[in-house]
Protein backbone atom coordinates (compact mmCIF):
# COMPACT_ATOMS: atom_id res chain seq x y z
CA UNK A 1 0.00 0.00 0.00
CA UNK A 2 1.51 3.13 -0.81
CA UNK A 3 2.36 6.11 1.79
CA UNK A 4 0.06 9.11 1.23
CA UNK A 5 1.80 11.01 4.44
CA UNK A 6 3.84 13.24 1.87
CA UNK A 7 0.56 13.40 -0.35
CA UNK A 8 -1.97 14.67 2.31
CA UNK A 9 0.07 18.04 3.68
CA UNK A 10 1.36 18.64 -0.03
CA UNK A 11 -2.81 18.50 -0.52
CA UNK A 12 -3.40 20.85 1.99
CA UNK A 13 -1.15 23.27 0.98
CA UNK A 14 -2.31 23.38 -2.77
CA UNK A 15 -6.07 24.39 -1.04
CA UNK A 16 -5.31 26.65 0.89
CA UNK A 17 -2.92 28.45 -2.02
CA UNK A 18 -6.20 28.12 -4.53
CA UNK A 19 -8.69 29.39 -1.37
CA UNK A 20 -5.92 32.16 -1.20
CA UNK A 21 -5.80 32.91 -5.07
CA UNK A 22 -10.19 32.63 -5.03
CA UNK A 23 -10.63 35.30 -2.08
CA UNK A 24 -8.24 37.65 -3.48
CA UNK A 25 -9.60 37.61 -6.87
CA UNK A 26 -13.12 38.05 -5.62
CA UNK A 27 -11.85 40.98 -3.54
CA UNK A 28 -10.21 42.39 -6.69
CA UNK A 29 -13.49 42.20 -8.57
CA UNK A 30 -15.72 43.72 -5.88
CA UNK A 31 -12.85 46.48 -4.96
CA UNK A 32 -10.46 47.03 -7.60
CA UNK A 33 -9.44 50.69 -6.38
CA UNK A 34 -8.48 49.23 -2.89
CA UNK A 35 -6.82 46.39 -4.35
CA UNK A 36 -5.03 48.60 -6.79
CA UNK A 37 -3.72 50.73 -3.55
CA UNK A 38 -2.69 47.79 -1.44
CA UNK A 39 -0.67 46.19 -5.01
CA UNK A 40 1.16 50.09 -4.99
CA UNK A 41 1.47 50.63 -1.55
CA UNK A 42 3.35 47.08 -1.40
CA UNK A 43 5.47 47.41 -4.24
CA UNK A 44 6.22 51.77 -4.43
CA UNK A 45 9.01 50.99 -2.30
CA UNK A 46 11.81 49.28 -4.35
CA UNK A 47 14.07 51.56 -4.87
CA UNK A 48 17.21 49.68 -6.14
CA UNK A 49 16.05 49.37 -9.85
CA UNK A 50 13.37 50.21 -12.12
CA UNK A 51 11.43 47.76 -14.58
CA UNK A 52 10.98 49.48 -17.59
CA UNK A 53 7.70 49.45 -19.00
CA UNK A 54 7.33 51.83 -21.97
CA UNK A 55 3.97 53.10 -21.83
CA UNK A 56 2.35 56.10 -23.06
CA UNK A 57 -1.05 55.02 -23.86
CA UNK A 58 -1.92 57.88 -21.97
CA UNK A 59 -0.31 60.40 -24.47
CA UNK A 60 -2.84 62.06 -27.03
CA UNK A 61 -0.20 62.40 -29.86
CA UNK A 62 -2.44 65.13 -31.57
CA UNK A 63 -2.65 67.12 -28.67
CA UNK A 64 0.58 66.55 -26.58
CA UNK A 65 3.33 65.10 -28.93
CA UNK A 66 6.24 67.26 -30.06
CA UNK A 67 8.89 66.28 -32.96
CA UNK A 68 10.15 63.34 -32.13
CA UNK A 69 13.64 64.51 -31.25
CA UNK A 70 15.01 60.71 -30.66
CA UNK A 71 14.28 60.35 -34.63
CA UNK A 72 17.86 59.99 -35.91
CA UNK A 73 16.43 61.31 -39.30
CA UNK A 74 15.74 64.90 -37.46
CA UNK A 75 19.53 64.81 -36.07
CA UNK A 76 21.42 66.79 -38.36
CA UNK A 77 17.79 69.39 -38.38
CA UNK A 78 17.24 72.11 -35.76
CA UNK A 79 14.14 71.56 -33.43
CA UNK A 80 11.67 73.70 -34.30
CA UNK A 81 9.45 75.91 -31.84
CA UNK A 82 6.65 76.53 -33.26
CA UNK A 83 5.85 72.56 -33.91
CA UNK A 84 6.25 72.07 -29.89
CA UNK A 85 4.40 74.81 -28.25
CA UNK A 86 3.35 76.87 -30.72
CA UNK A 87 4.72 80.49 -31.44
CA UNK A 88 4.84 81.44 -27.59
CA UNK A 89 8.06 81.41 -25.85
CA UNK A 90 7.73 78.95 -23.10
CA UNK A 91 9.37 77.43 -19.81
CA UNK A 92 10.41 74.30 -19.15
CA UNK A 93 9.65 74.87 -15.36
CA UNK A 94 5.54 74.76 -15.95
CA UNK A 95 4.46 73.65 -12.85
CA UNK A 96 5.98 76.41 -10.82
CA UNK A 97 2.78 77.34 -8.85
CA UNK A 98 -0.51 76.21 -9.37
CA UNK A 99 -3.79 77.74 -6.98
CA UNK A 100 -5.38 74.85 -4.47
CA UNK A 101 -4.15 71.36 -4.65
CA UNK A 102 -2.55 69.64 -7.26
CA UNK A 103 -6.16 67.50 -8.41
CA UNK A 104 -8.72 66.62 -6.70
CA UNK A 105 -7.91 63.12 -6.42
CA UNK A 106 -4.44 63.71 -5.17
CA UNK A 107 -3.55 65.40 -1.87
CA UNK A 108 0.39 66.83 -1.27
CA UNK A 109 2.26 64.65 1.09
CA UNK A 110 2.81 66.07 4.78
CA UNK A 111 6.38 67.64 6.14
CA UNK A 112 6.40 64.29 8.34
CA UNK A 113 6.35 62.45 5.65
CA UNK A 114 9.06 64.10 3.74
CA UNK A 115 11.71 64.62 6.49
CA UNK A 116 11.66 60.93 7.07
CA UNK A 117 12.36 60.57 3.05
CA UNK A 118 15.54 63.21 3.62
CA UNK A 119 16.64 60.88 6.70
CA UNK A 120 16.20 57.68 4.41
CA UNK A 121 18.43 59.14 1.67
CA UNK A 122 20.85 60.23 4.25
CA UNK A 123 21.01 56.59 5.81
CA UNK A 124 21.57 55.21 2.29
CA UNK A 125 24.27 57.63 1.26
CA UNK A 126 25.60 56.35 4.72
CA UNK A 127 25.70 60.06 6.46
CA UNK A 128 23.65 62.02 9.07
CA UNK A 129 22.41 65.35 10.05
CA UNK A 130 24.88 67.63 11.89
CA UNK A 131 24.02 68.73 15.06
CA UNK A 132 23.33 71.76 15.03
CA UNK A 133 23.30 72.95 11.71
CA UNK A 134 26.37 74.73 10.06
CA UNK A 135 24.03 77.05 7.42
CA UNK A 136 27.44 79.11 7.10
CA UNK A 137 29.25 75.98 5.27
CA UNK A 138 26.44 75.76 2.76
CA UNK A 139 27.38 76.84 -1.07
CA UNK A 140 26.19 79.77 -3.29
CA UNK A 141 23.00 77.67 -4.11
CA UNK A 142 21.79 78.39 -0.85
CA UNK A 143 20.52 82.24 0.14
CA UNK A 144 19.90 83.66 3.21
CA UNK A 145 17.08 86.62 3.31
CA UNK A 146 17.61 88.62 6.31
CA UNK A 147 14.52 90.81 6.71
CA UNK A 148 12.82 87.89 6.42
CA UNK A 149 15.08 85.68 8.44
CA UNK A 150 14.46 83.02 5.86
CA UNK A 151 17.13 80.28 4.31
CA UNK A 152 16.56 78.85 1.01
CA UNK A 153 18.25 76.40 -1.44
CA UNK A 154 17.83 76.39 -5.12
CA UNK A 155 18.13 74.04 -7.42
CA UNK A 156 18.19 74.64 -10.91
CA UNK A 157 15.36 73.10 -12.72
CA UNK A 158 12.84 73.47 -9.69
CA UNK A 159 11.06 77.08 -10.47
CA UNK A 160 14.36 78.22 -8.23
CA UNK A 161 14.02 81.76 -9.89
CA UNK A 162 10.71 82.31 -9.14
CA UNK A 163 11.26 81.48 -5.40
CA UNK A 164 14.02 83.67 -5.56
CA UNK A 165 12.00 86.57 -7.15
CA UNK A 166 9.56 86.46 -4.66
CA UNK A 167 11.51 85.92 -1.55
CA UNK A 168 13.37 89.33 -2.93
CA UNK A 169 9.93 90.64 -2.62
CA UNK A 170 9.33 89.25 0.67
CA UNK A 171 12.81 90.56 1.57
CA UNK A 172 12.04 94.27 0.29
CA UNK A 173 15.05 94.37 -2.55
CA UNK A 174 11.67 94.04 -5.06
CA UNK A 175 8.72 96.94 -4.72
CA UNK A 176 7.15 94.88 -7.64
CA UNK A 177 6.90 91.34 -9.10
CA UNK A 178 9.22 91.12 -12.12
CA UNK A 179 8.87 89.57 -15.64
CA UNK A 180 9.56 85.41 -15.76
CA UNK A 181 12.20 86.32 -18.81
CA UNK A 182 14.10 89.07 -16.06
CA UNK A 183 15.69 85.74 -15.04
CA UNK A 184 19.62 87.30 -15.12
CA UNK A 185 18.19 90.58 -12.93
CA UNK A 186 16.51 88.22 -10.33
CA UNK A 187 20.18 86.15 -9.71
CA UNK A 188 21.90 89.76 -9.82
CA UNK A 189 19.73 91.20 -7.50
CA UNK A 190 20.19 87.80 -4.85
CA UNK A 191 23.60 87.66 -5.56
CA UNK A 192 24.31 89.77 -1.97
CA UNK A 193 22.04 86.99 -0.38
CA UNK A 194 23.82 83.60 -1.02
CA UNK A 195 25.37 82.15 1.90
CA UNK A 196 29.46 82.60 0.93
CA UNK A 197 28.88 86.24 0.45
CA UNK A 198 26.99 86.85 3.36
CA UNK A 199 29.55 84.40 5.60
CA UNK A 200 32.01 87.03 4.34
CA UNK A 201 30.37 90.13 4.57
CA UNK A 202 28.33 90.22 7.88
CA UNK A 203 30.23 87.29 9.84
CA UNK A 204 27.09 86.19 11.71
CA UNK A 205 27.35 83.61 13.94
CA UNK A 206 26.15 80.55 13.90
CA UNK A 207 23.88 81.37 16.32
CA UNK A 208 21.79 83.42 13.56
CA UNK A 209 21.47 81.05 11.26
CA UNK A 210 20.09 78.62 13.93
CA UNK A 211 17.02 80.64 14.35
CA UNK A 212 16.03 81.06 10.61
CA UNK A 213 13.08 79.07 8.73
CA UNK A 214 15.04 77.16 6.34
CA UNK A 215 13.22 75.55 3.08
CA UNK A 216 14.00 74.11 -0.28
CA UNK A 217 12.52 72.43 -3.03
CA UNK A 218 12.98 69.19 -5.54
CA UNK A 219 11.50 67.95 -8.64
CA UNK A 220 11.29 64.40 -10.03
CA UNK A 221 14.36 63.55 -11.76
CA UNK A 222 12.80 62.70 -15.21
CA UNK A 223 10.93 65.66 -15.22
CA UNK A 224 13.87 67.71 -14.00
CA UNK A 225 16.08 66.30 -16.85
CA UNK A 226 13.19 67.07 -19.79
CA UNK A 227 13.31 70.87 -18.36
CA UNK A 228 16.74 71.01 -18.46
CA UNK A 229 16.52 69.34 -22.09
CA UNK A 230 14.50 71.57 -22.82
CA UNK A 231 15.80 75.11 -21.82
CA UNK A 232 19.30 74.85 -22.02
CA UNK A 233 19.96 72.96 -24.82
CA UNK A 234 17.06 72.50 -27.68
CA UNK A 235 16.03 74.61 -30.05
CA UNK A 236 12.99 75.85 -28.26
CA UNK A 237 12.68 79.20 -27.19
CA UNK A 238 12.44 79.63 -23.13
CA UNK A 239 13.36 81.95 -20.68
CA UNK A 240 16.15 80.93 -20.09
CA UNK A 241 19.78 81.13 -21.48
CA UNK A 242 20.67 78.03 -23.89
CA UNK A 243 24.26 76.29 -23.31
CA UNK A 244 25.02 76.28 -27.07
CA UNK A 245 28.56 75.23 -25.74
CA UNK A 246 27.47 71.92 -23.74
CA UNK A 247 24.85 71.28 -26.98
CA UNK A 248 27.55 71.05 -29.49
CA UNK A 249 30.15 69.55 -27.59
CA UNK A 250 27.52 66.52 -27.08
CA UNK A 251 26.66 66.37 -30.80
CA UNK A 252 30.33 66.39 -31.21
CA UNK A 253 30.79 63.48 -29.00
CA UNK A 254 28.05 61.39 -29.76
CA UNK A 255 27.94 62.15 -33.51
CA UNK A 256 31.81 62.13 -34.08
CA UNK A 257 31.17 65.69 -35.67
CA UNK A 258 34.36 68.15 -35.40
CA UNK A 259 33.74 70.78 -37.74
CA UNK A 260 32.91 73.84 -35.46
CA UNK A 261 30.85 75.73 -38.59
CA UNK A 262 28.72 72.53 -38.91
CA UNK A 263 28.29 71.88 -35.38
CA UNK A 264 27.05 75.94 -34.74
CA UNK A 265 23.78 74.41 -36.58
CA UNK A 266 23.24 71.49 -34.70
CA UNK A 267 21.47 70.36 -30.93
CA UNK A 268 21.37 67.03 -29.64
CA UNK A 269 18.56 64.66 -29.44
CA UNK A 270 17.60 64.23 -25.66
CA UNK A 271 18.78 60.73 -26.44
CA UNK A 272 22.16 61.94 -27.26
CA UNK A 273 21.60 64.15 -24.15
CA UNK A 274 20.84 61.00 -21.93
CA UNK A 275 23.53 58.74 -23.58
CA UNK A 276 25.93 61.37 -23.09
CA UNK A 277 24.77 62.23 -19.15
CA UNK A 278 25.35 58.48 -18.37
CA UNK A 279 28.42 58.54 -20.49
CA UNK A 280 30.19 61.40 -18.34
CA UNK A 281 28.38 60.19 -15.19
CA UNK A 282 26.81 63.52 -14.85
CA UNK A 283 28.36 66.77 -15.79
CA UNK A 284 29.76 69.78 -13.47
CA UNK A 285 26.89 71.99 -14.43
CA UNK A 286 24.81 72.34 -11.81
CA UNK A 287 21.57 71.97 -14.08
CA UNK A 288 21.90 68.67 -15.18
CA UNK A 289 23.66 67.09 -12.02
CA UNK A 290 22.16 65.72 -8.77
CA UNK A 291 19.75 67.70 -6.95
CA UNK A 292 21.72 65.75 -3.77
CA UNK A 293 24.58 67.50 -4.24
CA UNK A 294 23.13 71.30 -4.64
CA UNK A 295 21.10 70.57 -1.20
CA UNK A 296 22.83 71.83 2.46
CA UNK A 297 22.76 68.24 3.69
CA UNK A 298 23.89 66.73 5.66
CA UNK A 299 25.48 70.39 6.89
CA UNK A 300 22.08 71.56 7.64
CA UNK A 301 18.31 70.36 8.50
CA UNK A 302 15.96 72.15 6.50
CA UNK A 303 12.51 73.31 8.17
CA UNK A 304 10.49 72.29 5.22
CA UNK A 305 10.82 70.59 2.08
CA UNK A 306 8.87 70.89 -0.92
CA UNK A 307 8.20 68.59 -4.11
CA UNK A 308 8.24 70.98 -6.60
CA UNK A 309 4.74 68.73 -8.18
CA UNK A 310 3.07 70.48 -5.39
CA UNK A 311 4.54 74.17 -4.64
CA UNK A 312 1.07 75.95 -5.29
CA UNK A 313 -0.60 74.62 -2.23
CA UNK A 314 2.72 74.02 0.12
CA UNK A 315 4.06 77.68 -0.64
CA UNK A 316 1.30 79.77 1.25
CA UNK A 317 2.90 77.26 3.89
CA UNK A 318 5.85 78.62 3.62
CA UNK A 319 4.65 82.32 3.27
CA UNK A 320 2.54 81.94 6.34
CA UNK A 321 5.59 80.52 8.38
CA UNK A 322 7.40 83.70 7.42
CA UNK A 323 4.64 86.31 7.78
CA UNK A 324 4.57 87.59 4.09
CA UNK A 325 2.37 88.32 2.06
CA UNK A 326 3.79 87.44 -1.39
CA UNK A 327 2.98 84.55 -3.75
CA UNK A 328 4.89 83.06 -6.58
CA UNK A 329 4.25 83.63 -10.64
CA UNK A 330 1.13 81.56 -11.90
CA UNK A 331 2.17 78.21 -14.04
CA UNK A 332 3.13 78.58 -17.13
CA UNK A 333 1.60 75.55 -18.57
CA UNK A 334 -1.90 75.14 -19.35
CA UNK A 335 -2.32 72.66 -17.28
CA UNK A 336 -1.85 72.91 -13.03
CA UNK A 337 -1.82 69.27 -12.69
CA UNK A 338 1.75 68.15 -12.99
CA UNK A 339 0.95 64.90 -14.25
CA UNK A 340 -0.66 66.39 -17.35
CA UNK A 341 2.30 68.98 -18.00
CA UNK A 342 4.58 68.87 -20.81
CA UNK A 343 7.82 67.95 -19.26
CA UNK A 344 6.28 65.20 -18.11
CA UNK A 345 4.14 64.23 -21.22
CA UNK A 346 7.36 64.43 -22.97
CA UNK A 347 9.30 62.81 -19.78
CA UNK A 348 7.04 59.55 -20.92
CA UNK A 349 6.95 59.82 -24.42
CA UNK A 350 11.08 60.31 -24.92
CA UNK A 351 12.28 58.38 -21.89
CA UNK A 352 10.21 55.22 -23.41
CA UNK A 353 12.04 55.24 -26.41
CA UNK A 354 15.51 55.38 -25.07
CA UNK A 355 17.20 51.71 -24.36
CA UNK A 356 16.66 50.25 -20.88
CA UNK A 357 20.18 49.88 -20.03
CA UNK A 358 20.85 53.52 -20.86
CA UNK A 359 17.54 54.29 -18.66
CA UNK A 360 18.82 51.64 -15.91
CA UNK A 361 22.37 54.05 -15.63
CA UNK A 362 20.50 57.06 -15.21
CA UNK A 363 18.10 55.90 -12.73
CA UNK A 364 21.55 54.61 -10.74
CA UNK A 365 22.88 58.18 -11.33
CA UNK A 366 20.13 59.49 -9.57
CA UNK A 367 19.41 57.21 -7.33
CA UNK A 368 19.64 59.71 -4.42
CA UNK A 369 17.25 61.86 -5.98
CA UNK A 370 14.53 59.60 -6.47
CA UNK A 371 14.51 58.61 -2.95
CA UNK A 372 14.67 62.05 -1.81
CA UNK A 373 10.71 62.11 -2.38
CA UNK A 374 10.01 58.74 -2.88
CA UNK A 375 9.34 60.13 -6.81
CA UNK A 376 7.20 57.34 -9.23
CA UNK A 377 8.96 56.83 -12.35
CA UNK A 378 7.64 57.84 -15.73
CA UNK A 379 5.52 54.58 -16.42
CA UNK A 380 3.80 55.18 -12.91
CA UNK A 381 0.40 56.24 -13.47
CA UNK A 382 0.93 59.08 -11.29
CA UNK A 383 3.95 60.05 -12.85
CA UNK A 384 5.77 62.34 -11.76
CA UNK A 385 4.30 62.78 -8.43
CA UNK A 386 5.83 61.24 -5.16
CA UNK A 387 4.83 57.96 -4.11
CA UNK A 388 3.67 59.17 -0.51
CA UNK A 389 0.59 57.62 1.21
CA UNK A 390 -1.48 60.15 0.71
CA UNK A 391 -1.64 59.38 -2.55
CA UNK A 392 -3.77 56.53 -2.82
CA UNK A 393 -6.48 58.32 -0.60
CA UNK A 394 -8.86 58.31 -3.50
C-alpha cells in the first residue's frame, strides 16, 4: 500500500494556495481601487532598480506630442518651436505654482512624511544630520534673506528663480513682481544673499542662522532632466539662457562631428543628451547634475521641504511661516496638474524610447534623488508625483 503522508500536507497546501488565489480575486473584482492601492502601496518601495515598461497610452499624440527629437532622421535638423508649443516662448519649469491642490484626487504629502524621506536618503548615502546645523558651510546655491530671516536652497530646474523673485519681494530688494524672462536681474539682485557672500560680509554667527526658517525644493528627476533638455539645450525658445557650448560639444561626442561651422547648426537629441549624461556620469553643471549634491545636507536640517509637483498649495505654507504676504508667478503651462504637464508628457513619451540599459544608468545616477521624495517613475500612473501615502487616498 503506498504512503500518502507526503501526499496529504502537499494536498493541503495546494487548497489553501487556490482558497488564497479565489478570495483575493473576488476581492479584486468587488474592490479594484483598494486592491489597486494595497498592489502600490506594497510594491512603491523598491528603490534599487526600475522595470521598464514603456507606456504612453496615456499620451494624445495630436494634442501633446512634439517632434520626435530621438528620430535619428531629425539629427542633423534644428528643433523647431513653433511645432512644440506653438509660437509662444515657453518654460520648461511649468508647474511652478498652481492655486489649491494639485487634483482633486491627489492630496500633497505632509512635512512628516518628507523629512523621514531626507533621513532615508541620508542613511543610504551612509551620512547624518549635523548637530546643530552649520548654514554658514552651505554653497552659493543656498541664500539667506535677512529681513525675512528666511534660508533657502535652489536648485536649478525646480522654479528656483521664481522662489528667488519672490523671496526678494518678501525681503524688500523688489517693490514689484518682475517679468519670468528678467531671469539674469533676479540672480543679480540675490547675488548679496547667497550664503558665501553673506559668511564674508556680515560674519554672523552661527547662532543666527540657527534661528532662521530654512526651506528648499525638488522635482522628479525625469521631469527635471526634460526641463533642463529643454531650456538649455534644444532649439525651443524659453526663458532661459541656452548652453550652445554643452549642446555642441555633445553632438560632437556622440555624432563624431568636429567641424565647429557645422556643429554651430546642430542640438542634440535628448537621447544623445541622456547617452551622453550616463556617459560622463553627470556633468559639473549644476543643471543637469544631482539635486543631492546642490542641497545643504547633511550640513544643515531644513525646516520644510517641498516637491516641486506640489509648490502651489505648500508655498502659502511657507509664506505663512514667514509672515509675508507674497505669492509666486502663476504656471506657465496650461495645465496645473503636474501629471498632465509637458515635461512630463514628454518625460514619458522620450524616456520610453531610449534603451533600458541607458535608462537603468540614469536611474543609478540618480538614485539619491529619487529617494529624496520617494518620486514614481515615468511609467507610474501618477507620474511624476511622489509615491507618498497620501496618494492613494482616492
Amino acid at each position: 500500500m503506498a504512503d500518502n503522508s507526503e501526499t496529504v500536507p502537499r494536498l493541503k497546501k495546494r487548497n489553501v494556495l487556490l482558497a488564497f488565489v479565489a478570495v483575493t480575486s473576488v476581492f479584486a473584482l468587488l474592490f479594484p481601487d483598494q486592491a489597486k492601492a494595497i498592489i502600490n502601496f506594497t510594491t512603491k518601495r523598491t528603490v534599487t532598480s526600475i522595470k521598464i515598461i514603456p507606456d504612453t497610452s496615456d499620451i494624445d499624440p495630436g494634442a501633446h506630442s512634439s517632434p520626435n527629437i530621438n528620430d535619428p532622421s531629425l539629427a542633423d535638423e534644428l528643433l523647431s518651436s513653433d511645432s512644440v508649443l506653438g509660437n509662444e516662448t515657453s518654460s520648461a519649469d511649468e508647474n511652478i505654482a498652481s492655486s489649491g491642490s494639485v487634483h482633486s484626487d491627489v492630496l500633497e504629502p505632509h512635512q512628516e512624511w518628507a523629512q523621514k524621506q531626507f533621513e532615508k536618503t541620508l542613511a543610504v548615502s551612509d551620512t547624518q544630520y549635523s548637530r546643530p546645523s552649520q548654514w554658514e558651510e552651505c554653497g552659493s546655491k543656498t541664500y539667506y534673506f535677512q529681513n525675512i530671516n528666511t534660508i533657502f536652497t535652489g536648485i536649478p530646474k525646480t522654479g528656483c528663480s521664481n522662489w528667488i523673485e519672490a523671496l526678494l519681494r518678501a525681503n524688500g530688494d523688489l517693490s514689484k513682481q518682475l517679468s519670468p524672462t528678467k531671469v539674469r536681474k533676479v540672480h543679480g539682485m540675490s547675488d548679496k544673499h547667497r550664503m558665501p557672500h553673506v559668511v564674508r560680509r556680515h560674519k554672523y554667527p552661527s547662532s543666527v542662522y540657527q534661528q532662521t526658517f530654512s526651506f528648499t525644493v525638488v522635482r522628479n528627476p525625469w521631469t527635471r532632466m526634460v526641463s533642463g533638455y529643454r531650456d538649455k539645450l534644444s532649439n525651443e525658445k524659453t526663458q532661459g539662457s541656452s548652453f550652445r557650448a554643452i549642446g555642441m560639444r555633445i553632438v560632437r561626442e556622440m555624432r563624431g562631428i568636429s567641424n565647429r561651422d557645422k556643429l554651430r547648426g546642430l542640438y542634440p537629441t535628448f537621447t544623445e543628451f541622456a547617452q551622453w549624461m550616463v556617459k560622463h556620469r553627470g556633468t559639473l553643471n549644476p543643471h543637469f547634475h544631482q539635486q543631492y549634491r546642490t542641497l545643504c545636507i547633511p550640513k544643515a536640517r531644513y525646516d520644510y521641504i517641498i516637491p516641486l509637483e506640489y509648490a502651489g498649495p505648500l508655498s502659502q505654507e511657507v509664506w505663512g511661516r514667514i509672515n509675508a504676504s507674497t505669492s509666486l508667478l502663476g504656471s506657465y503651462d496650461k495645465s496645473s496638474d503636474p501629471r498632465l504637464q509637458k515635461s512630463a508628457l514628454y518625460a514619458k513619451e522620450w524616456f520610453s524610447k531610449i534603451d533600458s540599459a541607458t535608462i537603468e544608468s540614469l536611474y543609478e545616477l540618480f538614485r539619491l534623488d529619487f529617494l529624496l521624495m520617494d518620486y514614481s517613475n515615468f511609467t507610474h500612473p501618477d507620474f511624476p508625483l511622489p509615491l507618498h501615502l497620501d496618494l492613494f487616498k482616492r
